[in-house]
N, C-alpha and C. Protein backbone atom coordinates (compact mmCIF):
# COMPACT_ATOMS: atom_id res chain seq x y z
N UNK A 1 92.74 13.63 -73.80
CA UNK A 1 92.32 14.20 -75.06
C UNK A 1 93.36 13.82 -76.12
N UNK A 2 93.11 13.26 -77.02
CA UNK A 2 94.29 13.00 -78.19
C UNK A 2 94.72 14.29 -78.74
N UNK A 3 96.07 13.65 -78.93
CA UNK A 3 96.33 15.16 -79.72
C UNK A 3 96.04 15.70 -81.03
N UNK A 4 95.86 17.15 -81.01
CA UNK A 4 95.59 18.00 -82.53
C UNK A 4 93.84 18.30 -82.27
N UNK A 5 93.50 17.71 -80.94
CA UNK A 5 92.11 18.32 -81.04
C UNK A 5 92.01 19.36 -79.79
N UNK A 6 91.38 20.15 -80.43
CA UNK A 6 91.55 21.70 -79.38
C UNK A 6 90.27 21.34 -77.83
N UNK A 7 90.48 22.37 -77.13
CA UNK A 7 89.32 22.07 -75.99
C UNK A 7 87.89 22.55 -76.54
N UNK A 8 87.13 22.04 -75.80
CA UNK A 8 85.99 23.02 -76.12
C UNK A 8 85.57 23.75 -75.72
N UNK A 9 85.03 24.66 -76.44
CA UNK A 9 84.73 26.03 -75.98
C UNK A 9 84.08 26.25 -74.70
N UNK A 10 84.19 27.24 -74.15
CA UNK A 10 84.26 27.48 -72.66
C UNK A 10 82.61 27.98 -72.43
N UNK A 11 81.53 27.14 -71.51
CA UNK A 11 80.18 27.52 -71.54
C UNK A 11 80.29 29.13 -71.32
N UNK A 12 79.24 29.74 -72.14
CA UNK A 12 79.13 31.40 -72.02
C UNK A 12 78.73 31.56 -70.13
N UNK A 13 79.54 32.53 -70.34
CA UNK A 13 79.39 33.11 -68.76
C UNK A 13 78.13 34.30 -68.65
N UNK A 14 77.42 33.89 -67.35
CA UNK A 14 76.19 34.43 -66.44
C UNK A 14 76.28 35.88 -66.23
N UNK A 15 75.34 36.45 -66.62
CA UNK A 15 75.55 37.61 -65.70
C UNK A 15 75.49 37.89 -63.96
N UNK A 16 76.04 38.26 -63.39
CA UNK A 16 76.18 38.61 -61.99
C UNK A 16 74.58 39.13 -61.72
N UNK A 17 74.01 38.35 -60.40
CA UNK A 17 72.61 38.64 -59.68
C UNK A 17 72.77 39.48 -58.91
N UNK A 18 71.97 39.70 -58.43
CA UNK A 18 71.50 39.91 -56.82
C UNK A 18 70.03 39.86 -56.68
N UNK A 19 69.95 40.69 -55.54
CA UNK A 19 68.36 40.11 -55.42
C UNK A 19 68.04 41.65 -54.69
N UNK A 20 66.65 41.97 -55.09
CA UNK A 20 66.04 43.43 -54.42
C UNK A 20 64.53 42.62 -53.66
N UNK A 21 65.32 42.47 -52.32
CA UNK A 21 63.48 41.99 -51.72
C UNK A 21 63.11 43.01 -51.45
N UNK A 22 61.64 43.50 -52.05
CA UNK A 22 59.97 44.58 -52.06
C UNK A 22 59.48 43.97 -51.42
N UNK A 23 59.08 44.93 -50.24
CA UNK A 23 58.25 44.89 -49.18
C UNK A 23 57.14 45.64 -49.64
N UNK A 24 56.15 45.49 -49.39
CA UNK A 24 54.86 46.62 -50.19
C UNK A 24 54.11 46.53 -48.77
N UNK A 25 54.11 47.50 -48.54
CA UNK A 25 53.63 47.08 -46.87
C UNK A 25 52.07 47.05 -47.27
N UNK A 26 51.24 47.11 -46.04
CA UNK A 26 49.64 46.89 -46.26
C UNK A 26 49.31 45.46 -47.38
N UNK A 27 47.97 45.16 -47.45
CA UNK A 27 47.02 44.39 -48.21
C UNK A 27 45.68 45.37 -48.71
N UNK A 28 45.05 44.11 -49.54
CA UNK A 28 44.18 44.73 -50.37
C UNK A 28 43.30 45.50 -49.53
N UNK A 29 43.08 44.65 -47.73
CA UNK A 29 42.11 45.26 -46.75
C UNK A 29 42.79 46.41 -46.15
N UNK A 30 44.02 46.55 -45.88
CA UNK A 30 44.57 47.29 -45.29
C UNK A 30 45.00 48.83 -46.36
N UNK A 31 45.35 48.59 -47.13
CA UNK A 31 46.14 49.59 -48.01
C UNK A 31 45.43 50.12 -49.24
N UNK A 32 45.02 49.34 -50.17
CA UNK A 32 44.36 49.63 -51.63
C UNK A 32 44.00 48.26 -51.99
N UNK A 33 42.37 48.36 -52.69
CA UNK A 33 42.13 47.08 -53.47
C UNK A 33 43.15 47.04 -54.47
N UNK A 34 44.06 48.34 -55.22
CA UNK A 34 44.61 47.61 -56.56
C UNK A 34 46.35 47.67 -56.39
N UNK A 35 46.60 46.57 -56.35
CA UNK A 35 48.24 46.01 -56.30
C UNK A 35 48.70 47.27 -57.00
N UNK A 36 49.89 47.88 -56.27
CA UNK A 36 50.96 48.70 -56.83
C UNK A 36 51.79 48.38 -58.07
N UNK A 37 51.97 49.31 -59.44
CA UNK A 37 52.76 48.36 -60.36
C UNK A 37 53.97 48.95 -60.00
N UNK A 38 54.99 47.83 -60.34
CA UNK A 38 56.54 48.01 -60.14
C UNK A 38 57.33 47.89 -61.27
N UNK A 39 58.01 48.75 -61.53
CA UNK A 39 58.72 48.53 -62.58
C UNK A 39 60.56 48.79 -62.00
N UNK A 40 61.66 47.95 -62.56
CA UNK A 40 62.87 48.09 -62.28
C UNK A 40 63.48 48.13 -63.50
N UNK A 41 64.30 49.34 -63.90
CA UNK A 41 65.09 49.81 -64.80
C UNK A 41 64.06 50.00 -66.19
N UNK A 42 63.06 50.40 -65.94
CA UNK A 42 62.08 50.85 -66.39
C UNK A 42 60.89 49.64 -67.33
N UNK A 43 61.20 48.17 -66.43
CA UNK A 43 60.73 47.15 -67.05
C UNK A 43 59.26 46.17 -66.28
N UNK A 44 58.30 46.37 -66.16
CA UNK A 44 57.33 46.10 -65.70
C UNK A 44 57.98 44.23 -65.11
N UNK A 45 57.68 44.63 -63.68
CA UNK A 45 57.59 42.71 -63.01
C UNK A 45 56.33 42.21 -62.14
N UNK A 46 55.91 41.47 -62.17
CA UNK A 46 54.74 41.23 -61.49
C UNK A 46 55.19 41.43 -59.70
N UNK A 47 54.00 41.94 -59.62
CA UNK A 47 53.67 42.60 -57.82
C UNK A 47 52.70 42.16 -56.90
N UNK A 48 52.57 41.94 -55.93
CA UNK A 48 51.81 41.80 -55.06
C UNK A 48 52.21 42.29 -53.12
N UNK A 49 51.20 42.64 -52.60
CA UNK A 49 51.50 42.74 -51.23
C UNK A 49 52.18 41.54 -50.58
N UNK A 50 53.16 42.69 -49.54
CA UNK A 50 54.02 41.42 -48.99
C UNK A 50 55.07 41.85 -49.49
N UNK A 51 56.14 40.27 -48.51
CA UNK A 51 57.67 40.30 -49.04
C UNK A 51 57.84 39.88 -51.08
N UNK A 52 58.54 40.18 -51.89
CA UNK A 52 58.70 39.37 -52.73
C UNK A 52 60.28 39.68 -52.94
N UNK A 53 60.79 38.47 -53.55
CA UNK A 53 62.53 38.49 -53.70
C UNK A 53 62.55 38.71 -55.92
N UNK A 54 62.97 40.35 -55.86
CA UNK A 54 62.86 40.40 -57.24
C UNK A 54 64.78 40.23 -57.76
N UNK A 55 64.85 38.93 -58.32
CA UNK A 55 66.53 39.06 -59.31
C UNK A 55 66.69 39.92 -60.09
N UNK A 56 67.93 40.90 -59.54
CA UNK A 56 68.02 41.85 -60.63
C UNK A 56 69.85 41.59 -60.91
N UNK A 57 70.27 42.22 -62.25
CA UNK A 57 71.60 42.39 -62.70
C UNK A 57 72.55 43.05 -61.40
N UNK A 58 73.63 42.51 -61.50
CA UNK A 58 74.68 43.07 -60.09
C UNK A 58 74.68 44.57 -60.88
N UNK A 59 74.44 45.13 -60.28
CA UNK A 59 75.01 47.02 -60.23
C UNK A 59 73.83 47.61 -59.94
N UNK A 60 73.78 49.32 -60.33
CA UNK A 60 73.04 50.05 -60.65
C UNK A 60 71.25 49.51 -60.89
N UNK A 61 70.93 50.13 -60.15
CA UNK A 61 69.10 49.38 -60.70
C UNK A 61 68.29 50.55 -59.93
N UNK A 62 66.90 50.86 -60.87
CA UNK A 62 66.36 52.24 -60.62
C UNK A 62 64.78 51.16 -60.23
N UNK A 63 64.34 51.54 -59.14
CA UNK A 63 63.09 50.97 -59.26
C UNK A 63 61.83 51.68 -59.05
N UNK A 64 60.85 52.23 -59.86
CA UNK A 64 59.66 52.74 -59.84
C UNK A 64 58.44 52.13 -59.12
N UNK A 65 57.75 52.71 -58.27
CA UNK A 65 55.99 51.87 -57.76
C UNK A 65 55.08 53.23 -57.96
N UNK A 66 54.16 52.79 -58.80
CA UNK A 66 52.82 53.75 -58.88
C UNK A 66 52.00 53.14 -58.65
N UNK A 67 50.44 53.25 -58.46
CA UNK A 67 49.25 52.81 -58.62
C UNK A 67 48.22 53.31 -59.42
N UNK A 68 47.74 52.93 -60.20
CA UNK A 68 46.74 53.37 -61.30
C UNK A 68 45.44 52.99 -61.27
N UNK A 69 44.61 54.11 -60.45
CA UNK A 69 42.96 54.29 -60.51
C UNK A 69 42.57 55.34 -61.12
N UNK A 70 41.60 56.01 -61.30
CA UNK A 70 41.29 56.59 -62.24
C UNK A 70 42.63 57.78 -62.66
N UNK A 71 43.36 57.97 -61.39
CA UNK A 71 44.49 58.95 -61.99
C UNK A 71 45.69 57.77 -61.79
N UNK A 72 46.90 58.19 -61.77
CA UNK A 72 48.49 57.66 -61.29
C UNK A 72 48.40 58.47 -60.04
N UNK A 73 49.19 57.69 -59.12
CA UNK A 73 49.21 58.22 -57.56
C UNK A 73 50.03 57.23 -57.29
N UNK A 74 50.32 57.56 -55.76
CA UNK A 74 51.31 57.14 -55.41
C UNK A 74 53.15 56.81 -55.61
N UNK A 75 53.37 57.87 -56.68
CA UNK A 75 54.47 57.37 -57.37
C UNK A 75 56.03 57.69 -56.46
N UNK A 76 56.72 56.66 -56.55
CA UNK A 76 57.99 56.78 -55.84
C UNK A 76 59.12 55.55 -56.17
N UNK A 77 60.32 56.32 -56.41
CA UNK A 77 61.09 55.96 -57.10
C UNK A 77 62.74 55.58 -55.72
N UNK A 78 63.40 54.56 -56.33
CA UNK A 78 64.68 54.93 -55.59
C UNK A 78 65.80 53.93 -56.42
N UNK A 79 67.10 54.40 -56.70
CA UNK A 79 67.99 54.24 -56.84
C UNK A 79 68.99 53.23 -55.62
N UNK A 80 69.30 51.82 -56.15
CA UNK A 80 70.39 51.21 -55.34
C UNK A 80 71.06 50.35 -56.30
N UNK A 81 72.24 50.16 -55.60
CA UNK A 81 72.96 48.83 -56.31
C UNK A 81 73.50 47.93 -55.79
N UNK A 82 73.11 46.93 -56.32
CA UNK A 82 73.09 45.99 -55.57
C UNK A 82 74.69 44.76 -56.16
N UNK A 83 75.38 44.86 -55.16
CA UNK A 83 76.56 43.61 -55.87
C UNK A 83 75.96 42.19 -55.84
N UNK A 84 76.82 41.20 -56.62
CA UNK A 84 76.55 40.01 -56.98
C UNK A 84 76.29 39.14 -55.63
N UNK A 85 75.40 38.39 -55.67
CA UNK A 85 74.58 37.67 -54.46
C UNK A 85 74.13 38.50 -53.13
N UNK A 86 74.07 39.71 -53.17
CA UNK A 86 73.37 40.66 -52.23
C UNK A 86 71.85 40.75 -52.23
N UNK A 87 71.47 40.96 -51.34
CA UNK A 87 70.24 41.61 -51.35
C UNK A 87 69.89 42.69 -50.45
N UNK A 88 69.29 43.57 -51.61
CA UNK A 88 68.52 44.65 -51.10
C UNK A 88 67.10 44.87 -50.68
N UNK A 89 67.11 45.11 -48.82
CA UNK A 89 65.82 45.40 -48.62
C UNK A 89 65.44 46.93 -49.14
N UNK A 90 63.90 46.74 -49.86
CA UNK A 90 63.61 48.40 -50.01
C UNK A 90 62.19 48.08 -49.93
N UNK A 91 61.44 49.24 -49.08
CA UNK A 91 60.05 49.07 -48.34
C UNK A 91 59.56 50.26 -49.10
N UNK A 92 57.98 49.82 -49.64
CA UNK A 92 57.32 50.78 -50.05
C UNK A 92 55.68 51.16 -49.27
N UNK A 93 55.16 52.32 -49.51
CA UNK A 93 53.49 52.19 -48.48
C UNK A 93 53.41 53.23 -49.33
N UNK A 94 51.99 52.96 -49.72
CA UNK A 94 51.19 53.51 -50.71
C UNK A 94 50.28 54.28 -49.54
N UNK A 95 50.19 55.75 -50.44
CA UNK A 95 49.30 56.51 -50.08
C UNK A 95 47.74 56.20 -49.62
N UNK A 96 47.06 56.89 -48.21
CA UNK A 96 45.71 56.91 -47.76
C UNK A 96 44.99 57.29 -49.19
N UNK A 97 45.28 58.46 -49.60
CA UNK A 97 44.21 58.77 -50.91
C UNK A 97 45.15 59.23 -52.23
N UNK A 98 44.49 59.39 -53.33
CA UNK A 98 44.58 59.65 -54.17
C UNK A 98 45.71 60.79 -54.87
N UNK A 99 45.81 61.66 -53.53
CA UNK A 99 46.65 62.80 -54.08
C UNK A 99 48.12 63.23 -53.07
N UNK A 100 48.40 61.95 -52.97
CA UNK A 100 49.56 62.07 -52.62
C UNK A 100 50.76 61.09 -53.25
N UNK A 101 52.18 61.01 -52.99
CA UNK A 101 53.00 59.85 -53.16
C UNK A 101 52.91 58.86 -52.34
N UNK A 102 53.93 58.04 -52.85
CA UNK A 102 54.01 57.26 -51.95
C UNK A 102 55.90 57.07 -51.21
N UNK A 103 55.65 56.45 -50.42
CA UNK A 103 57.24 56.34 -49.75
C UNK A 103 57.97 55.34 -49.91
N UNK A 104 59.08 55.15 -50.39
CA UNK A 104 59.85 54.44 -50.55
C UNK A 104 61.40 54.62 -50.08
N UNK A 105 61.92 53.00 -49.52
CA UNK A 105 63.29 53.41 -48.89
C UNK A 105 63.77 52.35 -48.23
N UNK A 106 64.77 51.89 -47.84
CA UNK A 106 65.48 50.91 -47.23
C UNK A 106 65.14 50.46 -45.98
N UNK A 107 64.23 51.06 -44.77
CA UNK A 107 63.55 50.37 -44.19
C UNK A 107 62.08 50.78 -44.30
N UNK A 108 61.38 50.50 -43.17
CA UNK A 108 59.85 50.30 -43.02
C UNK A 108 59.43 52.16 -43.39
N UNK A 109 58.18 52.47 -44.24
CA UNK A 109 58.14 53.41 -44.26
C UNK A 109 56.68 54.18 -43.66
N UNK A 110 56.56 55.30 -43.32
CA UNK A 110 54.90 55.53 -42.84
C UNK A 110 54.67 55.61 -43.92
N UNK A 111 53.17 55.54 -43.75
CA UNK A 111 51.75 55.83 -44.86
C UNK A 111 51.70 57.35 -45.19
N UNK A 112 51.81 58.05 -46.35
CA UNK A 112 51.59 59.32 -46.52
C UNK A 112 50.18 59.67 -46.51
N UNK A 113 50.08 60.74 -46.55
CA UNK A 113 48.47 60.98 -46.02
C UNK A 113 47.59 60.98 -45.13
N UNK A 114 47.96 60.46 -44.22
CA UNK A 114 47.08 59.63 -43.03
C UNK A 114 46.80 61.37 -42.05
N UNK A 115 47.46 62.57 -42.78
CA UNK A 115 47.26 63.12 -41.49
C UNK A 115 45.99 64.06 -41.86
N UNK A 116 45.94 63.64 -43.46
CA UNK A 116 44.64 64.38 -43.94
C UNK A 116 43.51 63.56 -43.37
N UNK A 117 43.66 62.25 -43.73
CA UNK A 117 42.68 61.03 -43.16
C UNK A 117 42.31 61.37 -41.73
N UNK A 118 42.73 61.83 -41.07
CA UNK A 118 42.55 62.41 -39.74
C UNK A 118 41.64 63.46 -39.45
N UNK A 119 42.20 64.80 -40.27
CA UNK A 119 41.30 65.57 -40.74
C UNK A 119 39.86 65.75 -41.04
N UNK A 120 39.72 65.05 -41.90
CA UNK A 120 38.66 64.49 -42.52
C UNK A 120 37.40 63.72 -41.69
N UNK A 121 38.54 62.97 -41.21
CA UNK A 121 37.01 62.11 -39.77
C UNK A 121 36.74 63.15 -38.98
N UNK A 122 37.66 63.91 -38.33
CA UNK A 122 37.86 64.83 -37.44
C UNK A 122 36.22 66.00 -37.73
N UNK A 123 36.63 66.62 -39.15
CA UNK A 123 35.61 66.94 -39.94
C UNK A 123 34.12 66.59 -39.86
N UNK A 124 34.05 65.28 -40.34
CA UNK A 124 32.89 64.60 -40.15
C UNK A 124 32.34 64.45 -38.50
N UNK A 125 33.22 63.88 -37.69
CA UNK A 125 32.58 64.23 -36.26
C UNK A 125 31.83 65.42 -35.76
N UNK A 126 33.04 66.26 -36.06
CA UNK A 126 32.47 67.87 -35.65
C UNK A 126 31.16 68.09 -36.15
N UNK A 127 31.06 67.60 -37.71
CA UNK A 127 29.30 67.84 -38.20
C UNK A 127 28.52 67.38 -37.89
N UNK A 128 28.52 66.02 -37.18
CA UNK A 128 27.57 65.09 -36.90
C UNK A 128 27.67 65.91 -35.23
N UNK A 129 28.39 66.18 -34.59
CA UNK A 129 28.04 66.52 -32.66
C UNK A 129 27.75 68.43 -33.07
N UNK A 130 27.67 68.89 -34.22
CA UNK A 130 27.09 70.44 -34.28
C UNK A 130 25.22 69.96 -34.79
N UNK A 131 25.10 69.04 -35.48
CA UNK A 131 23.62 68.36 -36.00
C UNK A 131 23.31 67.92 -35.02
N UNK A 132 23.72 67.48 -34.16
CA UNK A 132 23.07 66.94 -33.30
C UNK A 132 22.77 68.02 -32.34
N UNK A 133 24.00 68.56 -31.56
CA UNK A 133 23.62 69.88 -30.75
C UNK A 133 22.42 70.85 -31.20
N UNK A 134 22.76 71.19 -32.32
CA UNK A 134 21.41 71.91 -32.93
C UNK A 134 19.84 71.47 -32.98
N UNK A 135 20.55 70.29 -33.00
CA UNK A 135 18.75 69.65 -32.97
C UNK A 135 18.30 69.64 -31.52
N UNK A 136 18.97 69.08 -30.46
CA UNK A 136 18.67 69.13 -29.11
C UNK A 136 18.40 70.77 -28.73
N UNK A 137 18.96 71.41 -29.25
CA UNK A 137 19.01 72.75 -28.76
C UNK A 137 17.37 73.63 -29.77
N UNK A 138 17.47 72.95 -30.54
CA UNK A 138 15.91 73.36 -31.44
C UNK A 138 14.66 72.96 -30.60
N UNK A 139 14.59 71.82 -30.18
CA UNK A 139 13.61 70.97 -29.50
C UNK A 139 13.19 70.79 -27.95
């Protein structure tokens, strides 16, 4: 460099990554026709079932999943932080129906609801083998 000429300025420095891989367990056949929305640090990112690897800022990061059919359901939230080139697994499973949350958390999570879903068939059997008994028993 000749002299009397200064260096040049130093390229602006990156912010520190990491990475939050979302697991959304189930599919459209398995879980809900409508994709869960996700939002991290209260900023909408595109979602789909399955693994996805979302880049977020090294520290602190809040991440929200709801689903929106005719009401909001499923909603569940969790807090991690993640240091620079880490990644965080965090697994979510959306609710059987409508009026419950959903689960979220660092590994695999059950399905909430499922024990009403149980219920419910359970329900329906019993009416269909009392209709039927009744009718055999009428005839």
């Amino acid at each position: 460099m000749p002299p009397g000429q200064s260096m040049p300025p130093a390229p602006p420095s990156q912010p520190a990554v990491g990475t939050i891989r979302l697991t959304i367990q189930g599919s459209i056949w398995t879980a809900n026709a409508i994709t869960p929305r996700v939002r991290i640090n209260g900023y909408p990112v595109p979602s789909r079932y399955g693994v996805q690897d979302l880049p977020v800022y090294a520290g602190p990061n809040h991440l929200d999943i709801d689903t929106q059919w005719m009401r909001t359901y499923g909603q569940a939230g969790i807090d991690t932080s993640v240091a620079p080139g880490q990644v965080v697994e965090v697994w979510y499973a959306s609710p059987v129906h409508q009026f419950a949350r959903g689960n979220i958390g660092f590994t695999k999570q059950p399905r909430p609801g499922t024990g009403c879903l149980w219920v419910g068939l359970a329900a329906v059997a019993l009416f269909c083998v009392l209709a039927l008994l009744a009718d055999v028993l009428a005839g």
